[in-house]
C-alpha atoms as a PDB file:
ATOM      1  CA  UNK A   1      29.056  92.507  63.277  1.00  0.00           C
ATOM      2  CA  UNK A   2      26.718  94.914  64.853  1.00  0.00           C
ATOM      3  CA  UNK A   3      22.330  94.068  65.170  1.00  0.00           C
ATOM      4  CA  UNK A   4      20.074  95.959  66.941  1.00  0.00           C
ATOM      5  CA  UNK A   5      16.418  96.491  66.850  1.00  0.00           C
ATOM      6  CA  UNK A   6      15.353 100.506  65.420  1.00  0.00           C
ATOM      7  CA  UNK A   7      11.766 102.003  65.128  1.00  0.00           C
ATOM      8  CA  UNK A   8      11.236 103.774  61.805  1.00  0.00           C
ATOM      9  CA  UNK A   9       8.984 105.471  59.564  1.00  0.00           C
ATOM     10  CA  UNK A  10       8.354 103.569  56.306  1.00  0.00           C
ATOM     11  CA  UNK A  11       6.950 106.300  52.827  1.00  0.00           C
ATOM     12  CA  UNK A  12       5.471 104.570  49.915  1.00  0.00           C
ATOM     13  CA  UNK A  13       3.845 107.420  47.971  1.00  0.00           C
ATOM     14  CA  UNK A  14       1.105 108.726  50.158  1.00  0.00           C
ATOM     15  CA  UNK A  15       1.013 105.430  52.488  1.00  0.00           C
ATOM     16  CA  UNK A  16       2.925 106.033  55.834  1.00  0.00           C
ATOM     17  CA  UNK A  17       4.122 103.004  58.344  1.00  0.00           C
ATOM     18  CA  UNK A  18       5.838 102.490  61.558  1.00  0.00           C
ATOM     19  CA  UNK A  19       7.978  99.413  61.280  1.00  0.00           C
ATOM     20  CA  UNK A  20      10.448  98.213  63.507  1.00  0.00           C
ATOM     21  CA  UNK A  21      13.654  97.470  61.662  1.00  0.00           C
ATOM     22  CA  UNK A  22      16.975  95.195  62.042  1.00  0.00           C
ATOM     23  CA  UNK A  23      20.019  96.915  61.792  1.00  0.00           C
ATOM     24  CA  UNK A  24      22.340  94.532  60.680  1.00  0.00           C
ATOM     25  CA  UNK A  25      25.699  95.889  59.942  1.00  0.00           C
ATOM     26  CA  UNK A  26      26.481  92.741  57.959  1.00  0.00           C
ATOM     27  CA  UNK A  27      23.578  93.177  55.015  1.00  0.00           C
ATOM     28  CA  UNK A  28      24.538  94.943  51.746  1.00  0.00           C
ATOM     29  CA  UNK A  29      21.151  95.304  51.183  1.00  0.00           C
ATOM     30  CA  UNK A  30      17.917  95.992  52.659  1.00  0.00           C
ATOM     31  CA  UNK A  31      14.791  94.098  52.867  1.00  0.00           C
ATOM     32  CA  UNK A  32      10.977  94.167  54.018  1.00  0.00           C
ATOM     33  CA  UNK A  33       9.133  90.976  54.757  1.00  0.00           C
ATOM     34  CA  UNK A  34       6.145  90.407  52.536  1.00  0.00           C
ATOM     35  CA  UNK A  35       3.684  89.953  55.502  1.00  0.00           C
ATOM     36  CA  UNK A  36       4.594  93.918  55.946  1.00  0.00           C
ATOM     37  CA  UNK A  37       3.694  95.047  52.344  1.00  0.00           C
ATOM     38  CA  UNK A  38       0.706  92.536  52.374  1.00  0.00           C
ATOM     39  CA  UNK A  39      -1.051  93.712  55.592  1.00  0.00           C
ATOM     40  CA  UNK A  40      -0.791  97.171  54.403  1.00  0.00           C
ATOM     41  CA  UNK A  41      -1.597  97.046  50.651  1.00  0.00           C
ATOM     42  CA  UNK A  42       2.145  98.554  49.402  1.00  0.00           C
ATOM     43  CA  UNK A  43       3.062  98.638  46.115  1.00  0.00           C
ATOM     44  CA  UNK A  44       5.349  96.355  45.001  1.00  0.00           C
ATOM     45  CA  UNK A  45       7.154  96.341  41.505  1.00  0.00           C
ATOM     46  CA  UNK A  46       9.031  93.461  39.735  1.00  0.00           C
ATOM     47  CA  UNK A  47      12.226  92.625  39.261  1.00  0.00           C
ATOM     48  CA  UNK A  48      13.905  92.602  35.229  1.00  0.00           C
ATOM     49  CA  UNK A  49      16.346  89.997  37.012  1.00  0.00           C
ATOM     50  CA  UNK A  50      14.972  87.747  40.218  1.00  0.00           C
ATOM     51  CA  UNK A  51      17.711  86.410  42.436  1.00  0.00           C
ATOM     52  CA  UNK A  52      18.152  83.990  44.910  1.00  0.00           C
ATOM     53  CA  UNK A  53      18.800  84.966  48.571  1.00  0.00           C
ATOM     54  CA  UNK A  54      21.152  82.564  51.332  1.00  0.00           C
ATOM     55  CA  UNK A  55      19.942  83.433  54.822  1.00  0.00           C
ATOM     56  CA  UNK A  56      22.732  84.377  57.078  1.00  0.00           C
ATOM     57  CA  UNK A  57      22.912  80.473  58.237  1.00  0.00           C
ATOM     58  CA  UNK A  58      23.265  79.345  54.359  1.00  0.00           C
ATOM     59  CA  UNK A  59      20.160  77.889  54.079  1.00  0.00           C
ATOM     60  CA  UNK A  60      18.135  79.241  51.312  1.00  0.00           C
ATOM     61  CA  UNK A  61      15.185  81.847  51.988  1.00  0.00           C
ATOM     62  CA  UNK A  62      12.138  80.518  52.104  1.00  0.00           C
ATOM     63  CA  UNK A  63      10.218  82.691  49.666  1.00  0.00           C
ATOM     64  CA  UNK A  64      12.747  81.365  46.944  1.00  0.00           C
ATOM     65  CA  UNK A  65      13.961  84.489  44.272  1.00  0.00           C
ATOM     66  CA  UNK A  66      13.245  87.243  44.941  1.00  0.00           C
ATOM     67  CA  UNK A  67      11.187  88.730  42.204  1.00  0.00           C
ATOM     68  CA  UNK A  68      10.019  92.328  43.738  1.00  0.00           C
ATOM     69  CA  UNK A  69      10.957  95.306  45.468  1.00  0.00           C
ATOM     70  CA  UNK A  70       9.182  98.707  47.095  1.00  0.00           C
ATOM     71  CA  UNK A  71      10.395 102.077  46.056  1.00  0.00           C
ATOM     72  CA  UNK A  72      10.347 103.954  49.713  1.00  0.00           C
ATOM     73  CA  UNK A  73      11.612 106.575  51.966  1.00  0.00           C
ATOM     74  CA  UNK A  74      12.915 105.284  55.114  1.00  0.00           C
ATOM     75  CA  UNK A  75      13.583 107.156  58.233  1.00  0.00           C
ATOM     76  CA  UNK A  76      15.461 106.139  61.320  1.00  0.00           C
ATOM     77  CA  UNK A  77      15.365 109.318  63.967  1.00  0.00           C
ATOM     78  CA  UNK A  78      16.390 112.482  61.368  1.00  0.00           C
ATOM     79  CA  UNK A  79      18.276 110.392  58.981  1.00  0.00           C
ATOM     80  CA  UNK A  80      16.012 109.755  55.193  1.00  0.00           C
ATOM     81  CA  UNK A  81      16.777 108.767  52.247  1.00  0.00           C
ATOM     82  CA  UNK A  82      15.108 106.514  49.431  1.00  0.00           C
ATOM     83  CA  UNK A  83      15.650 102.858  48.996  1.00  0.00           C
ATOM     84  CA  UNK A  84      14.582  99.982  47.370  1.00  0.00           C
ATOM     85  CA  UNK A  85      14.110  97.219  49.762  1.00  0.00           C
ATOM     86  CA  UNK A  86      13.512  93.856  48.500  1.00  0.00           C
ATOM     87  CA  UNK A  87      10.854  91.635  49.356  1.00  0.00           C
ATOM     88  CA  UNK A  88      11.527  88.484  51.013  1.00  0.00           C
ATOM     89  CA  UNK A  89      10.327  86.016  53.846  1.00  0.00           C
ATOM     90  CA  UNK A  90      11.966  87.587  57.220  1.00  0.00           C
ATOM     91  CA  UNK A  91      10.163  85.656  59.371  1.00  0.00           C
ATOM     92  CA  UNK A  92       8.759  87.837  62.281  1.00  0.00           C
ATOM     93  CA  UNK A  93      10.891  90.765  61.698  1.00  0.00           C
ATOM     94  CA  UNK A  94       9.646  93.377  59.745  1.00  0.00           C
ATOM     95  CA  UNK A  95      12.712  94.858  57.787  1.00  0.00           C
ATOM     96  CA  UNK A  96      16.003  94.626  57.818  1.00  0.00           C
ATOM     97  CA  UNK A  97      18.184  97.090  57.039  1.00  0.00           C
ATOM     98  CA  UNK A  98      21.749  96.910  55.974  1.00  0.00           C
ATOM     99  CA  UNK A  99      25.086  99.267  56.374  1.00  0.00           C
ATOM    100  CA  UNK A 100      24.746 100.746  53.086  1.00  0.00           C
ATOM    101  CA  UNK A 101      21.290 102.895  54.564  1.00  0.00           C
ATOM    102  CA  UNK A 102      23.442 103.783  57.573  1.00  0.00           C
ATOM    103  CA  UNK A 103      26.675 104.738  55.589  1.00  0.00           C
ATOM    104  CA  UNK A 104      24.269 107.279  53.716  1.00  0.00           C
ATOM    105  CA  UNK A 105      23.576 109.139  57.414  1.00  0.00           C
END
């Protein structure tokens, strides 16, 4: 599995954000920590169905379900493209994004 560390450019409606992102080729989805969309007054929508999350060492995460998401463009050097990225507890990294964003490029 490939990880690496990627500046990018974060949309939510008029609200624009450098974030640095983890590129794990092993997530099927992405995610933004909470601190992120806190800090910087996003908008965040619920969930019709919360779900549980199992960190990558099977432990659970620590933010429990996850109950909301964020509606965004996000844009690693010229590739965009809209995403929902759940919100979770990522610790100190700021997103993480999986291979399904980079199979869009």
């Amino acid at each position: 599995m490939g990880i690496f560390l990627s500046y990018d450019t974060l949309w939510v409606y008029n609200t624009k954000e450098q974030t640095k992102a983890l590129v794990d080729l092993g997530a099927t989805i992405n995610f933004i920590n909470r601190v992120v969309m806190e800090n910087n007054n996003l908008e965040m929508h619920k969930l019709a169905n919360p779900y549980y999350v199992i960190n990558v060492d099977n432990t659970p995460n620590k933010a429990g379900q996850i109950t909301e998401y964020v509606q965004a463009y996000t844009e690693i050097r010229s590739h965009k493209t809209a995403q929902h990225l759940f919100i979770i507890n990522l610790g100190n990294k700021e997103k993480m994004i999986g291979y399904k964003y980079l199979y869009k490029a």
